[in-house]
PDB file of N, CA and C in Angstrom:
ATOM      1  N   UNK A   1      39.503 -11.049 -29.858  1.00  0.00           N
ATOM      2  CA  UNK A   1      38.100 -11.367 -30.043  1.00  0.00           C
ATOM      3  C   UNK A   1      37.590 -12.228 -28.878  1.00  0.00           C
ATOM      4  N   UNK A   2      38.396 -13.341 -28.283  1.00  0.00           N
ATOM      5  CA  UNK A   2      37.794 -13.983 -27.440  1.00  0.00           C
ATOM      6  C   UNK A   2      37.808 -13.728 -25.881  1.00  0.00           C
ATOM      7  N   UNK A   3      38.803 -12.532 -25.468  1.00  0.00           N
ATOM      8  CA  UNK A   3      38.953 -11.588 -24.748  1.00  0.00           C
ATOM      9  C   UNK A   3      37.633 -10.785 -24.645  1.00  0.00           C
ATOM     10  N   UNK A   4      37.342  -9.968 -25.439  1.00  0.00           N
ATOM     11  CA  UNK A   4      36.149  -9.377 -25.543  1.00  0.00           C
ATOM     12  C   UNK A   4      35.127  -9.960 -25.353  1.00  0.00           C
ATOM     13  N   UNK A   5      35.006 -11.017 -25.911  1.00  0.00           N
ATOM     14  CA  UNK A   5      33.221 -11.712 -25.326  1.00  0.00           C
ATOM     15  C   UNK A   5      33.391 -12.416 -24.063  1.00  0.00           C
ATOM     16  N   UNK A   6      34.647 -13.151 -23.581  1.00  0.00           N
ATOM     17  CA  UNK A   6      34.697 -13.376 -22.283  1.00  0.00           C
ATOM     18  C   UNK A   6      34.548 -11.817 -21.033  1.00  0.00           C
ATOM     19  N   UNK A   7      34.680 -10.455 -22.132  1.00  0.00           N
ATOM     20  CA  UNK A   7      34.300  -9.361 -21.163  1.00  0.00           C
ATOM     21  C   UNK A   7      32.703  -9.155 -21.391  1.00  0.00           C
ATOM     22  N   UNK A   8      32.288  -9.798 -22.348  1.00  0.00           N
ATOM     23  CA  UNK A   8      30.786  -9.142 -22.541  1.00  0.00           C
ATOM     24  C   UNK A   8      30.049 -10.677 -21.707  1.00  0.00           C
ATOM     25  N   UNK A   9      30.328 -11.813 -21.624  1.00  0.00           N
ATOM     26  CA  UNK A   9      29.966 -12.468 -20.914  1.00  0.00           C
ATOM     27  C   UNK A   9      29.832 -12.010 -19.220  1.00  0.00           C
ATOM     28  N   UNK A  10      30.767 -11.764 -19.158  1.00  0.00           N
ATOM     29  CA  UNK A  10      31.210 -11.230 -17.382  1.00  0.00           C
ATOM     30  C   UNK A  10      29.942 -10.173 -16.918  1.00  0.00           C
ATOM     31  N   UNK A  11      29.749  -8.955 -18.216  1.00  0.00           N
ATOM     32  CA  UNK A  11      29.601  -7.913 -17.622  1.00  0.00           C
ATOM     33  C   UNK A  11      28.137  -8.374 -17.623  1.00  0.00           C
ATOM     34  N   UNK A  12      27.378  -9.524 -18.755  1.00  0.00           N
ATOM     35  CA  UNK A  12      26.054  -9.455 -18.559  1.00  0.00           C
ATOM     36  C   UNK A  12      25.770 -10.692 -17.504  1.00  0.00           C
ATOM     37  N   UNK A  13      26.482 -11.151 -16.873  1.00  0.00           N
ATOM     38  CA  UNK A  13      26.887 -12.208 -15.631  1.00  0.00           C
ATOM     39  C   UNK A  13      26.529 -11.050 -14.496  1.00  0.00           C
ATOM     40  N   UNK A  14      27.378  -9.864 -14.493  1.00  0.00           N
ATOM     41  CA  UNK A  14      27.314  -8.851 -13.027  1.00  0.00           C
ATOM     42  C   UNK A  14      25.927  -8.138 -13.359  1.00  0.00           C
ATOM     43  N   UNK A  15      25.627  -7.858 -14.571  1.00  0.00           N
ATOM     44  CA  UNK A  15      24.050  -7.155 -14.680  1.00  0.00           C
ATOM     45  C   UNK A  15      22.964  -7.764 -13.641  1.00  0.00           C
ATOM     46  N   UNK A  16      23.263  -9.177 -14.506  1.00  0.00           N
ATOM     47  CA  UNK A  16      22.070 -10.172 -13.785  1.00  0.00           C
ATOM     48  C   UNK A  16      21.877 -10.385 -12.741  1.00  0.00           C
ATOM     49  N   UNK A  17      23.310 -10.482 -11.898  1.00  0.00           N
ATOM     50  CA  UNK A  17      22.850 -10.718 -10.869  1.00  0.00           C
ATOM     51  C   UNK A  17      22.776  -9.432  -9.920  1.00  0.00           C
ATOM     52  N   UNK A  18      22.823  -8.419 -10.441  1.00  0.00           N
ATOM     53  CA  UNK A  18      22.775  -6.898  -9.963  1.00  0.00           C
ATOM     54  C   UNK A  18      21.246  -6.719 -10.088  1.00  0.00           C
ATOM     55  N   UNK A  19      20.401  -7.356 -11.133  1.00  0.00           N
ATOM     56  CA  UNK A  19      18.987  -6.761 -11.238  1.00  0.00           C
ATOM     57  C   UNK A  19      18.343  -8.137 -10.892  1.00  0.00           C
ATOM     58  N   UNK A  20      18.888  -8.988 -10.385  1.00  0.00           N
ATOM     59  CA  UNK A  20      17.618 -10.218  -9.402  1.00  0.00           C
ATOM     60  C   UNK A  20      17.719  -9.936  -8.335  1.00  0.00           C
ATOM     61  N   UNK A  21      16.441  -9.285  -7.974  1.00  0.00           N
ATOM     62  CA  UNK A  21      15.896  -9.339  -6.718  1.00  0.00           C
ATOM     63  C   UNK A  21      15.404 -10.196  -6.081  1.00  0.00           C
ATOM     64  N   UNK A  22      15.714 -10.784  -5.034  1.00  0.00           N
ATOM     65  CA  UNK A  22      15.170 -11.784  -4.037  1.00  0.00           C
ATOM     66  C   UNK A  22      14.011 -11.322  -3.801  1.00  0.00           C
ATOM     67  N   UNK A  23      12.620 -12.123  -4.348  1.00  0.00           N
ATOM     68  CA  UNK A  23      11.003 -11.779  -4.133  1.00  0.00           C
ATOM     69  C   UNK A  23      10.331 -13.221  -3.718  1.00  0.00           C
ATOM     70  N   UNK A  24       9.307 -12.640  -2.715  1.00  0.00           N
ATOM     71  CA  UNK A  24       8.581 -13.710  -2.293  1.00  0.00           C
ATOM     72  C   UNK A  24       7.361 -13.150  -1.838  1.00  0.00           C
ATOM     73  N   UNK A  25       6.122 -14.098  -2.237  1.00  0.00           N
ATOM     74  CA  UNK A  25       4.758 -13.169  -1.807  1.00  0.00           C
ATOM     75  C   UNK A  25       4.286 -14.514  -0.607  1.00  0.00           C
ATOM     76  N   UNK A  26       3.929 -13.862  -0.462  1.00  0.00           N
ATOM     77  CA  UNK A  26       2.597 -15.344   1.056  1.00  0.00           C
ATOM     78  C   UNK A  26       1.229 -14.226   0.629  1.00  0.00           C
ATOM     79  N   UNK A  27       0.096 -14.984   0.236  1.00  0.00           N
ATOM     80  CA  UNK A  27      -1.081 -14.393   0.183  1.00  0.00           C
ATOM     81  C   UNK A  27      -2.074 -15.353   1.224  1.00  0.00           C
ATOM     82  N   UNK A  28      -2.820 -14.401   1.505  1.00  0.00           N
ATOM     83  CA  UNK A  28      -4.068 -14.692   2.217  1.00  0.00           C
ATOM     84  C   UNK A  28      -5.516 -14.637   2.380  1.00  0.00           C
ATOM     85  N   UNK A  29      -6.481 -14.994   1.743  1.00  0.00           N
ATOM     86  CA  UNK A  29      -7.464 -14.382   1.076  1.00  0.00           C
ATOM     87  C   UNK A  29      -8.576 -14.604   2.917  1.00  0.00           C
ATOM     88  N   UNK A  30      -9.486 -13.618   2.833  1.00  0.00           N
ATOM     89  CA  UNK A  30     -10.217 -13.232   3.441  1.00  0.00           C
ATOM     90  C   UNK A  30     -11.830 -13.267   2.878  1.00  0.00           C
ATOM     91  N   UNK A  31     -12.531 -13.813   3.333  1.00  0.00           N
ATOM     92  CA  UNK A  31     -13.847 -13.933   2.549  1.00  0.00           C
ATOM     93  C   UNK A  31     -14.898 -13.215   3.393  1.00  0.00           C
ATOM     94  N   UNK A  32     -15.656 -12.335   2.578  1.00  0.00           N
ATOM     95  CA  UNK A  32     -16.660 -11.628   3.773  1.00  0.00           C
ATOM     96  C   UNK A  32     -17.564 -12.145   4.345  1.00  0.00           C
ATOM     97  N   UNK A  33     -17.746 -13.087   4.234  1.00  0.00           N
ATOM     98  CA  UNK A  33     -18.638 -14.637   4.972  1.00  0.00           C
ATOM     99  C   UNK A  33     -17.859 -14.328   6.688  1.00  0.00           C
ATOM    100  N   UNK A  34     -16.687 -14.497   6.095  1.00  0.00           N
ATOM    101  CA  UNK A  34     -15.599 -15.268   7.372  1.00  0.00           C
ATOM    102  C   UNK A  34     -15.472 -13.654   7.919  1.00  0.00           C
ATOM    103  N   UNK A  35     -15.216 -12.453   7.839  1.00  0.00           N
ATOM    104  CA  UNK A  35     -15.146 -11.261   8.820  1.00  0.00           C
ATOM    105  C   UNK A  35     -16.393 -11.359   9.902  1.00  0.00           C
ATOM    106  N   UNK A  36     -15.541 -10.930  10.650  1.00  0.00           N
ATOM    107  CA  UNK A  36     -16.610 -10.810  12.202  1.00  0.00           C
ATOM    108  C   UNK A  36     -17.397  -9.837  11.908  1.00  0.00           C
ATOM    109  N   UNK A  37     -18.834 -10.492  12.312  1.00  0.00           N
ATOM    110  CA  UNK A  37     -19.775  -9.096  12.329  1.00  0.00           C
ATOM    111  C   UNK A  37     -19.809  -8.274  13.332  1.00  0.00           C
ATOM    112  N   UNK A  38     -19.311  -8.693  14.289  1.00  0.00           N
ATOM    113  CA  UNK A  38     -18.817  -7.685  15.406  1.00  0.00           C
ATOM    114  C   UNK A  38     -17.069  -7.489  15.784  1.00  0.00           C
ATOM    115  N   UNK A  39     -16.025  -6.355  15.351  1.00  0.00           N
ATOM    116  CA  UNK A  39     -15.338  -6.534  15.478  1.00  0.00           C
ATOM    117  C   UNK A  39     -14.833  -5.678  16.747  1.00  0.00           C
ATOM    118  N   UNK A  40     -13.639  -6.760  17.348  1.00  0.00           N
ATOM    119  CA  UNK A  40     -13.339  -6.542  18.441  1.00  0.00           C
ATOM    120  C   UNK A  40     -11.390  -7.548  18.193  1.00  0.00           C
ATOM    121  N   UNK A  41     -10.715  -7.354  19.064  1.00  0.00           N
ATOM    122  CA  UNK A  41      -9.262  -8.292  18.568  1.00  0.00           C
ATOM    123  C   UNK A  41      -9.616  -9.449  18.881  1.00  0.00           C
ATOM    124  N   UNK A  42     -10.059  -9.864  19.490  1.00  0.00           N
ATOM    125  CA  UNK A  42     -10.198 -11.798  19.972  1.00  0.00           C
ATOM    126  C   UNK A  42     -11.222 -12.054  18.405  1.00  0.00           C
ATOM    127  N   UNK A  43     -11.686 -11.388  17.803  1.00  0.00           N
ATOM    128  CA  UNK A  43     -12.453 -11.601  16.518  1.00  0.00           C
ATOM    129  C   UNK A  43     -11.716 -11.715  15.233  1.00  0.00           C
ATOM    130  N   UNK A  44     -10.789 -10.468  15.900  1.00  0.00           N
ATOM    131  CA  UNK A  44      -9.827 -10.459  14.386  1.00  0.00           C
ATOM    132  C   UNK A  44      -8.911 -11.506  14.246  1.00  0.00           C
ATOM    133  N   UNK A  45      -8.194 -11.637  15.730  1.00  0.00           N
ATOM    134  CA  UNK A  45      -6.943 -12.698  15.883  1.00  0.00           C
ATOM    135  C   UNK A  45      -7.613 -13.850  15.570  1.00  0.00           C
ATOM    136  N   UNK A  46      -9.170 -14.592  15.579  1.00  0.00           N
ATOM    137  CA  UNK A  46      -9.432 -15.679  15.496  1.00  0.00           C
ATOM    138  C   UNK A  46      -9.596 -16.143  13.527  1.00  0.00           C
ATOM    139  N   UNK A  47      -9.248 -15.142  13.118  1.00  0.00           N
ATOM    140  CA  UNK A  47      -9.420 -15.102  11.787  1.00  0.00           C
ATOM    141  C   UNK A  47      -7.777 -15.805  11.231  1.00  0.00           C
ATOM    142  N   UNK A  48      -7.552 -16.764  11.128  1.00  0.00           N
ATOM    143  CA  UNK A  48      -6.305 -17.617  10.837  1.00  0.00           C
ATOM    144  C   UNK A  48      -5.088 -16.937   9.512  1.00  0.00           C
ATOM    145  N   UNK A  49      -6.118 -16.475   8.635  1.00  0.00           N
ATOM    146  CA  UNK A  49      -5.376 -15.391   7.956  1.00  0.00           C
ATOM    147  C   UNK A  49      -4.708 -14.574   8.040  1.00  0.00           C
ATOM    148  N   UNK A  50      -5.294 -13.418   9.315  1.00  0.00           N
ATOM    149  CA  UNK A  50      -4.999 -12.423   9.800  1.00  0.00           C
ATOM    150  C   UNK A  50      -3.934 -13.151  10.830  1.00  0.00           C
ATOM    151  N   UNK A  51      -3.759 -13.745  11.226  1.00  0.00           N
ATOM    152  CA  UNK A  51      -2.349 -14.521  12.116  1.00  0.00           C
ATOM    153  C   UNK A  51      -1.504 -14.948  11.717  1.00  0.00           C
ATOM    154  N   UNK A  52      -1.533 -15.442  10.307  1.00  0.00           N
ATOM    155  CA  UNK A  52      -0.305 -16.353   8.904  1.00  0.00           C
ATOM    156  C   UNK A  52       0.351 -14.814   8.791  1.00  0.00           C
ATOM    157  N   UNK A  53      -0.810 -13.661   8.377  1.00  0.00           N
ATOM    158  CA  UNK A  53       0.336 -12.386   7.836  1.00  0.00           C
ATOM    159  C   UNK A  53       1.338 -12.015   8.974  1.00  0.00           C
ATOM    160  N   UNK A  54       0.618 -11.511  10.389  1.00  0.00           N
ATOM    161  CA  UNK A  54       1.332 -11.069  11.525  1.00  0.00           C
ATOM    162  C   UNK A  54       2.168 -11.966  12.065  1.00  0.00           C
ATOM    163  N   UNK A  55       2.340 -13.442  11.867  1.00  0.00           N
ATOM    164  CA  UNK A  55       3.569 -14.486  12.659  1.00  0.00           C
ATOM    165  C   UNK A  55       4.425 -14.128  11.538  1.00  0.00           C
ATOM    166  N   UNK A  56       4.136 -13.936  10.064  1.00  0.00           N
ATOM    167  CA  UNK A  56       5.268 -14.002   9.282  1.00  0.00           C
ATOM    168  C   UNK A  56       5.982 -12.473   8.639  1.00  0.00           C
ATOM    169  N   UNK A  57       5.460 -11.330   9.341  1.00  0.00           N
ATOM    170  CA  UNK A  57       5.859 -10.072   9.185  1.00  0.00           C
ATOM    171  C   UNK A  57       6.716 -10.123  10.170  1.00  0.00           C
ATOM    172  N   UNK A  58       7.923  -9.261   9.341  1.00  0.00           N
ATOM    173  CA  UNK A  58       8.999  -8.535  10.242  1.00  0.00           C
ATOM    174  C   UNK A  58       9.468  -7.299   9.848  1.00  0.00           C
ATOM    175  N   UNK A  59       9.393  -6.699  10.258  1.00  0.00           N
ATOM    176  CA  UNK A  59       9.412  -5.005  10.413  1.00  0.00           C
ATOM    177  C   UNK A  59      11.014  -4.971   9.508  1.00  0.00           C
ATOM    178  N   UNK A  60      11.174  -4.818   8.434  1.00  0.00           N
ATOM    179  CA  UNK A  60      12.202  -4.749   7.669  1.00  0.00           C
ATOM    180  C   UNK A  60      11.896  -3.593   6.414  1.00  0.00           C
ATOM    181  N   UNK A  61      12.499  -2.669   6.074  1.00  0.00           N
ATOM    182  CA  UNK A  61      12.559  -1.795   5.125  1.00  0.00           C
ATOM    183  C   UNK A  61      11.781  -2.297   3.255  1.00  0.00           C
ATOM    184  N   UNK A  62      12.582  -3.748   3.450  1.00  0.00           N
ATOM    185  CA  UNK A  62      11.890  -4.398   2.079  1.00  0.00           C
ATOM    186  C   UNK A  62      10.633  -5.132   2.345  1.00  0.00           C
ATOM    187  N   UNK A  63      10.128  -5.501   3.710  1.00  0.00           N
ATOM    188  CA  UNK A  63       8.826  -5.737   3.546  1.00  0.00           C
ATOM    189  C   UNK A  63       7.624  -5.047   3.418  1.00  0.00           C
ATOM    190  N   UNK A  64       6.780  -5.086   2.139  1.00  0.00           N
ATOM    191  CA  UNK A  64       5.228  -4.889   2.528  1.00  0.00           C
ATOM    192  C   UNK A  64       4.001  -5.285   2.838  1.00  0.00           C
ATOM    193  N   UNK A  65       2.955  -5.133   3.251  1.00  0.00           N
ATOM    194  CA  UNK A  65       1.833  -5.569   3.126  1.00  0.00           C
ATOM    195  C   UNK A  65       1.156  -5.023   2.507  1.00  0.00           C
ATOM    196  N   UNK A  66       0.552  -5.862   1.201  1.00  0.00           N
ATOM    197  CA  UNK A  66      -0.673  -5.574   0.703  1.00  0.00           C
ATOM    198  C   UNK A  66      -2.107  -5.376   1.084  1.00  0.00           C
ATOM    199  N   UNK A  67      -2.693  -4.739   0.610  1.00  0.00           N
ATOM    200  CA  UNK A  67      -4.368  -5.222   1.308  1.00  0.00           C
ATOM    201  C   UNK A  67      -5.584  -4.973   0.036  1.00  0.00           C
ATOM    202  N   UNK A  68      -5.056  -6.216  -0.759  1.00  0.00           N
ATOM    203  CA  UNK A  68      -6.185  -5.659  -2.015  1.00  0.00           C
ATOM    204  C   UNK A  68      -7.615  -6.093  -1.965  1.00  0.00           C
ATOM    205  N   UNK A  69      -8.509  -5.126  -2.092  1.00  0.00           N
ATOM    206  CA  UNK A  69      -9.727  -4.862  -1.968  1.00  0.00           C
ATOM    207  C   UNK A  69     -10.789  -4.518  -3.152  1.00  0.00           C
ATOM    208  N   UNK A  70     -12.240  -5.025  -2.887  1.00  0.00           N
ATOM    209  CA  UNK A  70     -12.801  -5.361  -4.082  1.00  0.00           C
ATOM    210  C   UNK A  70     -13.495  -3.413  -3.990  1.00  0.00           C
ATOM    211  N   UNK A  71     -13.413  -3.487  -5.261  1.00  0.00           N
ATOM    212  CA  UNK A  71     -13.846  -1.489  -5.596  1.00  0.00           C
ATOM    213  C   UNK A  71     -14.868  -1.026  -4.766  1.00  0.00           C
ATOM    214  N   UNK A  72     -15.581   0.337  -4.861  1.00  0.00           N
ATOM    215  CA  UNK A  72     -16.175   0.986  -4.220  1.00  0.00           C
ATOM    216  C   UNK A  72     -15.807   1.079  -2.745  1.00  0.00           C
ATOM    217  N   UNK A  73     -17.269   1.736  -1.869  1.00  0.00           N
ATOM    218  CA  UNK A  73     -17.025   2.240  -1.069  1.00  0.00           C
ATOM    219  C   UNK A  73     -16.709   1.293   0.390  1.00  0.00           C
ATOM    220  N   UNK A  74     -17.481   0.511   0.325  1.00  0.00           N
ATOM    221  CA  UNK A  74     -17.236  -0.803   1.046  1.00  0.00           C
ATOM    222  C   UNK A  74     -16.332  -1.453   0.702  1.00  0.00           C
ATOM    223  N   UNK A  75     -16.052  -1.810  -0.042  1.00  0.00           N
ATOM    224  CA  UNK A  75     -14.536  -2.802   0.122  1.00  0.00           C
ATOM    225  C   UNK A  75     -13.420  -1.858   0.604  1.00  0.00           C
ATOM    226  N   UNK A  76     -13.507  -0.315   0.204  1.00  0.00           N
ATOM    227  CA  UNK A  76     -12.001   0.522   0.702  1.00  0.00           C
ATOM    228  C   UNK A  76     -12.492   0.555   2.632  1.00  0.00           C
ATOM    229  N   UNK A  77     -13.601   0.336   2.540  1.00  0.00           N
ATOM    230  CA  UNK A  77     -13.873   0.956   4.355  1.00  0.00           C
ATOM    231  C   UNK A  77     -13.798  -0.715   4.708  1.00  0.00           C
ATOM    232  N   UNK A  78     -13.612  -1.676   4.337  1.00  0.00           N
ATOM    233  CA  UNK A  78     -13.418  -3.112   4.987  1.00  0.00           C
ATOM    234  C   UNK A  78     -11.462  -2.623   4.762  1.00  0.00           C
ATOM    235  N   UNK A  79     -11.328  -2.758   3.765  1.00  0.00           N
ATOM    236  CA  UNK A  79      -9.553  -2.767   3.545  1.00  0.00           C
ATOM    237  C   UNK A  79      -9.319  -1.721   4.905  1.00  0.00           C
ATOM    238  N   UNK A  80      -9.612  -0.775   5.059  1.00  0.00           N
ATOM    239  CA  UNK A  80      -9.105   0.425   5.905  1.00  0.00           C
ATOM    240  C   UNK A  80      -9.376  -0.236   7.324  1.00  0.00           C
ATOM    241  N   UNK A  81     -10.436  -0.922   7.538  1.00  0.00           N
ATOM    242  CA  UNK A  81     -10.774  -1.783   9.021  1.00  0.00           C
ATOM    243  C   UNK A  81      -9.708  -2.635   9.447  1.00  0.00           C
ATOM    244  N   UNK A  82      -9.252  -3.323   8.000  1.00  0.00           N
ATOM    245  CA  UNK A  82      -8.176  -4.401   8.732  1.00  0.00           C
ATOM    246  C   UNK A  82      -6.840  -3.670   8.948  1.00  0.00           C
ATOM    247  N   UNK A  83      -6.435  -2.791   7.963  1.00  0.00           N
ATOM    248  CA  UNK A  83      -5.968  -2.244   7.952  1.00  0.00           C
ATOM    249  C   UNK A  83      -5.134  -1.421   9.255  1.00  0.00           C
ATOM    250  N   UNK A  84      -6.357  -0.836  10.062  1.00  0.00           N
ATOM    251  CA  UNK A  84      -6.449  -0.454  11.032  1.00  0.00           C
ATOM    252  C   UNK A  84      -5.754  -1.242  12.750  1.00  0.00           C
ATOM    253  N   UNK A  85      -6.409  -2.589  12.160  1.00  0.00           N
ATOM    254  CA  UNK A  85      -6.159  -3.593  12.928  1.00  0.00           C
ATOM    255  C   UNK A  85      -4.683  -4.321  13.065  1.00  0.00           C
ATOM    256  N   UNK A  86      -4.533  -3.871  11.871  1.00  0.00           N
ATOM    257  CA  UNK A  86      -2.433  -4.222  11.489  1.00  0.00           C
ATOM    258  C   UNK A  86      -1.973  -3.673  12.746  1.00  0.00           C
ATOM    259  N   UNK A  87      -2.242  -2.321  12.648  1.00  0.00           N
ATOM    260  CA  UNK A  87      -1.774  -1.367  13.333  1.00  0.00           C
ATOM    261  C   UNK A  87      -1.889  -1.354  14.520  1.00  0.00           C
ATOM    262  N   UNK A  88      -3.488  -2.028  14.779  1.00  0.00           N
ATOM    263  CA  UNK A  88      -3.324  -2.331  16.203  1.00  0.00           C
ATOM    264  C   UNK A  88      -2.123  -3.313  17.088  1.00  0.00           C
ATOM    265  N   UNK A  89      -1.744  -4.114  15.949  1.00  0.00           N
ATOM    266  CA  UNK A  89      -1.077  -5.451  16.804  1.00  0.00           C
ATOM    267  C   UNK A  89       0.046  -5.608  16.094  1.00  0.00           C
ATOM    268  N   UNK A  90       0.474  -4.176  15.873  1.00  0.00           N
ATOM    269  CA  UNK A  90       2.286  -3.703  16.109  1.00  0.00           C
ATOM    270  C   UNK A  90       2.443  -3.706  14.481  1.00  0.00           C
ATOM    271  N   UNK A  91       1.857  -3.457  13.131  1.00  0.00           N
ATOM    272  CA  UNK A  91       2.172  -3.472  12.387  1.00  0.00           C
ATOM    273  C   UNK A  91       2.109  -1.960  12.015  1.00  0.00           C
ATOM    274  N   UNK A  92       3.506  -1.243  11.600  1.00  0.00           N
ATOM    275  CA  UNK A  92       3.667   0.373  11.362  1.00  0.00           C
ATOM    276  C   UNK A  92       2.676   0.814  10.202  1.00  0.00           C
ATOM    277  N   UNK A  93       1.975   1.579  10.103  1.00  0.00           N
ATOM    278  CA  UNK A  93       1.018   2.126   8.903  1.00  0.00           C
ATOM    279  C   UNK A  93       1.541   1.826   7.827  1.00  0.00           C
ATOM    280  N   UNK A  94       3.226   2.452   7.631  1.00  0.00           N
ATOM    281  CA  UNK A  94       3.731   3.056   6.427  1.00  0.00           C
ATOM    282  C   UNK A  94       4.337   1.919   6.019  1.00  0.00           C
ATOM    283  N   UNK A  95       4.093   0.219   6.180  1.00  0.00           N
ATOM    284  CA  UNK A  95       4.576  -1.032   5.890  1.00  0.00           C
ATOM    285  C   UNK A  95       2.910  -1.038   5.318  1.00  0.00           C
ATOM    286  N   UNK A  96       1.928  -0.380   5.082  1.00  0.00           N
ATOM    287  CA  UNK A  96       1.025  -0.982   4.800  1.00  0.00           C
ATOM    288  C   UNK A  96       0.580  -0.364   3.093  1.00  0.00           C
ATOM    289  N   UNK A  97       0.114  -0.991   2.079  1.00  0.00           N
ATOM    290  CA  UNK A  97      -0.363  -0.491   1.162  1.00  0.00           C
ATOM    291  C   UNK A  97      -1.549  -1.083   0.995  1.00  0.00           C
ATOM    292  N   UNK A  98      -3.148  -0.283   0.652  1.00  0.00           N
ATOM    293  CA  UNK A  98      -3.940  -0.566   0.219  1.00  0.00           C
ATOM    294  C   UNK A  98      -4.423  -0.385  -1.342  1.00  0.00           C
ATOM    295  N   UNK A  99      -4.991  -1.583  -1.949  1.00  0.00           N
ATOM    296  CA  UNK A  99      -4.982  -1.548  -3.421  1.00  0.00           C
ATOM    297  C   UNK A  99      -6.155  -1.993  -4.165  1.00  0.00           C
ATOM    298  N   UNK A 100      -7.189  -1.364  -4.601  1.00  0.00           N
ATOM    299  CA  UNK A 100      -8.229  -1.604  -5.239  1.00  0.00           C
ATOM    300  C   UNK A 100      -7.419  -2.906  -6.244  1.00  0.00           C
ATOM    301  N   UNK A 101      -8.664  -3.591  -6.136  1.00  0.00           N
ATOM    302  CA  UNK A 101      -8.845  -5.233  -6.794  1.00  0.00           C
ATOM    303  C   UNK A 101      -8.133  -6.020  -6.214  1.00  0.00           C
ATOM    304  N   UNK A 102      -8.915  -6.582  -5.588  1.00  0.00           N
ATOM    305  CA  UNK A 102      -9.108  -8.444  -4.866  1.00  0.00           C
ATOM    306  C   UNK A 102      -9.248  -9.346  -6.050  1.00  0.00           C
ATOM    307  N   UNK A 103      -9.808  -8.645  -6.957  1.00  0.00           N
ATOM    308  CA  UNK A 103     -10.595 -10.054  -7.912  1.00  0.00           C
ATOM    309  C   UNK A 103     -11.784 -10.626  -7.586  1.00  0.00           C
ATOM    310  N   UNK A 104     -12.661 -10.278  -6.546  1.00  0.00           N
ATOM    311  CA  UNK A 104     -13.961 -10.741  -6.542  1.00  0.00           C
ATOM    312  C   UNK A 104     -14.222  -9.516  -5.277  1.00  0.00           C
ATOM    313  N   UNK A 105     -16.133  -9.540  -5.870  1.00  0.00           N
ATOM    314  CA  UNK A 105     -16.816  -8.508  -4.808  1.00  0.00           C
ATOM    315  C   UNK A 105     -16.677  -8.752  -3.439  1.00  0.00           C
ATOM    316  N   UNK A 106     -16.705 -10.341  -2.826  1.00  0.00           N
ATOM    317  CA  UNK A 106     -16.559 -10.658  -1.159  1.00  0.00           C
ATOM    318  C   UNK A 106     -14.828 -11.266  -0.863  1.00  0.00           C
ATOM    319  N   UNK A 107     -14.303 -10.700  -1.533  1.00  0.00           N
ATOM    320  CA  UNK A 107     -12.733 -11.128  -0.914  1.00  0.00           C
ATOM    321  C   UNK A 107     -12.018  -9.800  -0.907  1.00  0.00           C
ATOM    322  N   UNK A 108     -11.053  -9.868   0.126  1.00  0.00           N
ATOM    323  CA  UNK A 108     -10.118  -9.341   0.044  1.00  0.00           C
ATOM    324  C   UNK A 108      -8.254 -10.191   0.078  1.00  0.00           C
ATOM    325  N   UNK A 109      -7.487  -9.666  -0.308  1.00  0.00           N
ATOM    326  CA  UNK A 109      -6.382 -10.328  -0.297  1.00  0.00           C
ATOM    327  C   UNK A 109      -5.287  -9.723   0.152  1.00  0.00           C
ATOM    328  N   UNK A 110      -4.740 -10.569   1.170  1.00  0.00           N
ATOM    329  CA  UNK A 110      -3.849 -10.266   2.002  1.00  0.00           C
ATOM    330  C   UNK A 110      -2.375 -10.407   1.442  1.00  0.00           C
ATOM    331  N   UNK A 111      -1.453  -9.476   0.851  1.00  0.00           N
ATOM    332  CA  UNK A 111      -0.528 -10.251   0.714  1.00  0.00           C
ATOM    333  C   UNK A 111       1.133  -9.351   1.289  1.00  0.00           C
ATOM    334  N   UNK A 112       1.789 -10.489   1.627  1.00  0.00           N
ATOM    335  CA  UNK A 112       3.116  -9.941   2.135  1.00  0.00           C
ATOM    336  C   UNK A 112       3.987  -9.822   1.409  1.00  0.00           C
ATOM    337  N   UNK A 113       4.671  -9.194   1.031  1.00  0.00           N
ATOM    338  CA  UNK A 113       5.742  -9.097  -0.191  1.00  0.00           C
ATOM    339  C   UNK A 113       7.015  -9.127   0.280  1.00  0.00           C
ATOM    340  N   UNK A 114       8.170  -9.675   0.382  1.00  0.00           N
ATOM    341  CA  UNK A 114       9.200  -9.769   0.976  1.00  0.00           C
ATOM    342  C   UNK A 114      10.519  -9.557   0.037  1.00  0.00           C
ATOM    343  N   UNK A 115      10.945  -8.428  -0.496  1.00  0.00           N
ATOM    344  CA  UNK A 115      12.297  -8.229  -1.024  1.00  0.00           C
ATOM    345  C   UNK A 115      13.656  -8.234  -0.784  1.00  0.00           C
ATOM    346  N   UNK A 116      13.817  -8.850   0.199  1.00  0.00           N
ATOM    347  CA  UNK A 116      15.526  -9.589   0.714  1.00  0.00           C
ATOM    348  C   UNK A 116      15.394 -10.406  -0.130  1.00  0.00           C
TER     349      UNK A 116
END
């Protein structure tokens, strides 16, 4: 008997630590106040947000980037702008996911997801 639960102890000991994943988010919120009305990179890079995600991205299989955006047609064509701009300054498309709801009509939210 005490054989056995020292095996059922063990095995839900190796579960656990078989199904914790190492997770970590960094978010960054973006306010449409603060987007450049003229965009150009010295506009985007001056946006401090947009520099916290790109110093702390590293091109790794378990990282993503989020880009959640407030509904309709304008918030997906702002998400797709920055979006765009990832890409400009070495961030691969297919590290990128865009996701209806920010949580408010003038934000968007930046977030990095890191699974190591």
């Amino acid at each position: 008997m005490l054989r056995a639960l020292k095996l059922i102890i063990f095995a839900a000991a190796v579960f656990a630590s078989m199904s914790a994943i190492p997770f970590s988010e960094h978010t960054e919120t973006v306010m449409r106040k603060d987007w450049p009305s003229y965009e150009n990179g010295a506009s985007v890079l001056a946006l401090p947000q947009f520099r916290s995600i790109l110093e702390k991205f590293d091109e790794d299989d378990r990282i993503r980037v989020e880009i959640r955006y407030p509904g309709g047609d304008s918030g997906r064509q702002w998400a797709q702008s920055i979006s765009h701009w990832f890409v400009t300054f070495g961030v691969p498309a297919s590290y990128l996911q865009l996701l209806a709801g920010s949580g408010a009509s003038d934000q968007l939210v930046i977030a990095l997801i890191d699974r190591r």
